[in-house]
Protein backbone atom coordinates (compact mmCIF):
# COMPACT_ATOMS: atom_id res chain seq x y z
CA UNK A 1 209.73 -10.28 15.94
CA UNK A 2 205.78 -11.46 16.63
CA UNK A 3 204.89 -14.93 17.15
CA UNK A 4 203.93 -16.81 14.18
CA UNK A 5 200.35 -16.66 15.23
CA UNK A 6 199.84 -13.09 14.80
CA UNK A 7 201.07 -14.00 11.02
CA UNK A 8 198.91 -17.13 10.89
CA UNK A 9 195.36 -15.12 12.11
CA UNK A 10 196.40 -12.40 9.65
CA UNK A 11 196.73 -15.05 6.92
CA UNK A 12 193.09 -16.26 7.72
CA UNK A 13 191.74 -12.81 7.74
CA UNK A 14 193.00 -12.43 4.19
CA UNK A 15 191.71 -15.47 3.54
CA UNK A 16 188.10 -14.43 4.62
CA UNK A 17 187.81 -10.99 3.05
CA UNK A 18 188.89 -12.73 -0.30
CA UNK A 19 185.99 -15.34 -0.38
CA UNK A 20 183.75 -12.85 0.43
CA UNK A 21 184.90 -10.28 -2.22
CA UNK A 22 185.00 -13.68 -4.89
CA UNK A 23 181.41 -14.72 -3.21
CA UNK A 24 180.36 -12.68 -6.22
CA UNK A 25 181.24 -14.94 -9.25
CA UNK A 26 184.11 -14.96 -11.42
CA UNK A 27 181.95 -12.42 -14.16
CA UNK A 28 181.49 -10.27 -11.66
CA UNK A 29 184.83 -10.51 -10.25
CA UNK A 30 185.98 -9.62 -13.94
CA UNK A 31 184.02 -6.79 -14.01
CA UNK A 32 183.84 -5.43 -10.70
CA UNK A 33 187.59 -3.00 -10.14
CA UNK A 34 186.64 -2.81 -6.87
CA UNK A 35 186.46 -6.58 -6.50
CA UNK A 36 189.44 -7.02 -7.73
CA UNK A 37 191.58 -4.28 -6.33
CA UNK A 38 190.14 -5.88 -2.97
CA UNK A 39 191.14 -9.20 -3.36
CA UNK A 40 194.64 -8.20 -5.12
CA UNK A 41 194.92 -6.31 -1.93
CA UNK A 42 194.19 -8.89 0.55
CA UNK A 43 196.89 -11.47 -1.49
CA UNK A 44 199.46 -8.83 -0.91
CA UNK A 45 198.87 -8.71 2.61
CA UNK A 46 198.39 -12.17 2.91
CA UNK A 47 201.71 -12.94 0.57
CA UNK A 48 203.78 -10.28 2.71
CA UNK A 49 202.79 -12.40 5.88
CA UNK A 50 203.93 -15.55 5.12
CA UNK A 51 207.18 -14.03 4.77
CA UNK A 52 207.07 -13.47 8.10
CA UNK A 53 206.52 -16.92 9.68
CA UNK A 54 209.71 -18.25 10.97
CA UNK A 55 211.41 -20.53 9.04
CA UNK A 56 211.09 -23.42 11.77
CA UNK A 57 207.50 -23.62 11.33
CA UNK A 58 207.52 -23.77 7.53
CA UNK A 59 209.80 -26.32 7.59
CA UNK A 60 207.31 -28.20 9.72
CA UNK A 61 204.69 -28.13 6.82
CA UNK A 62 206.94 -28.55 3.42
CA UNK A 63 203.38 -29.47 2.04
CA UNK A 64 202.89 -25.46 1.91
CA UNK A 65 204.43 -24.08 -1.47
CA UNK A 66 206.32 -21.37 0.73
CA UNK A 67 208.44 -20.85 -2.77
CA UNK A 68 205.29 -20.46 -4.82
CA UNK A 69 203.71 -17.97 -2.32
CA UNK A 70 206.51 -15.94 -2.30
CA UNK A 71 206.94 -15.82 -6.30
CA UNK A 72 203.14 -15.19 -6.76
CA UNK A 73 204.08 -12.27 -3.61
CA UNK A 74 207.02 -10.72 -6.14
CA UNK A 75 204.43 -10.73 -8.97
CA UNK A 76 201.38 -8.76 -7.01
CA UNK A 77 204.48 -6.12 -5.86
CA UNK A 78 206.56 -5.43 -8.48
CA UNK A 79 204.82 -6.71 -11.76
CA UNK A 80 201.52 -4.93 -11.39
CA UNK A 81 200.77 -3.77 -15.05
CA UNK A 82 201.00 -7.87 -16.01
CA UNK A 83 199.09 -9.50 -13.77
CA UNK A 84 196.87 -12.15 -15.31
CA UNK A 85 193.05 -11.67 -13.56
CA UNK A 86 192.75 -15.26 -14.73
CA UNK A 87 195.37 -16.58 -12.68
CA UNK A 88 194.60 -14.55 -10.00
CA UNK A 89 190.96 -15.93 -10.26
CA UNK A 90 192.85 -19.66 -10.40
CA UNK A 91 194.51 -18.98 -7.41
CA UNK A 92 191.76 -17.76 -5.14
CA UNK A 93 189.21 -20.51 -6.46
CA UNK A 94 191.77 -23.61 -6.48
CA UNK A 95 194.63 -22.52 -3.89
CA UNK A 96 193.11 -20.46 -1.48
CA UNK A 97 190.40 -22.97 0.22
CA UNK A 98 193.87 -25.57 0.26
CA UNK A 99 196.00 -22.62 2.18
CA UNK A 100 193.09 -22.08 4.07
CA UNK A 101 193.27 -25.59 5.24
CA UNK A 102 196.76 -25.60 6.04
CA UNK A 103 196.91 -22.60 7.38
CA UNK A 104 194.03 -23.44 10.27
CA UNK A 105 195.77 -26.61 11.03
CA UNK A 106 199.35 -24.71 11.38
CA UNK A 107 197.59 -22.15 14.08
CA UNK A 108 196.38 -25.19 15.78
CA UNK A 109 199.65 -26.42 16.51
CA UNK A 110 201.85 -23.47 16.63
């Protein structure tokens, strides 16, 4: 199993290539495939991670929706053909820069 920090830097990395590929504007975003298969790429990766941090450090940070991740994770995998670009747009605008936060502070004191 790898440390939780190799799954925490990962996270971030996600985290980075997704505000760059939103830097663009949400009506770009909406028209751009590439855009969007980039940043429905990156939440998969990022979704499949968290997954992977031990349960002893999310326990530490119940502030985290751990739950929530790992529904919006079963969505991006198995219900492709109905994700909502809306919510996805939602979720890297409002969530993201929160995670993002969380996340940091997490590697700081893992």
């Amino acid at each position: 199993m790898k440390d939780n920090k190799v799954y925490l830097k990962y996270i971030l990395q996600c985290i980075q290539k997704i505000e760059e590929d939103i830097s663009c504007g949400y009506k770009n975003f909406m028209k751009s495939h590439l855009h969007q298969d980039a940043v429905l790429r990156n939440l998969h990766t990022l979704t499949e991670s968290t997954q992977r941090i031990s349960n002893e450090a999310k326990a530490k940070y119940p502030n985290i929706n751990w739950k929530g991740i790992s529904a919006f994770r079963n969505v991006l995998v198995h219900d492709y053909l109905g994700i909502d670009l809306d919510r996805v747009w939602q979720v890297v605008s409002e969530d993201i820069p929160e995670l993002k936060k969380q996340i940091t502070q997490m590697l700081t004191k893992e």
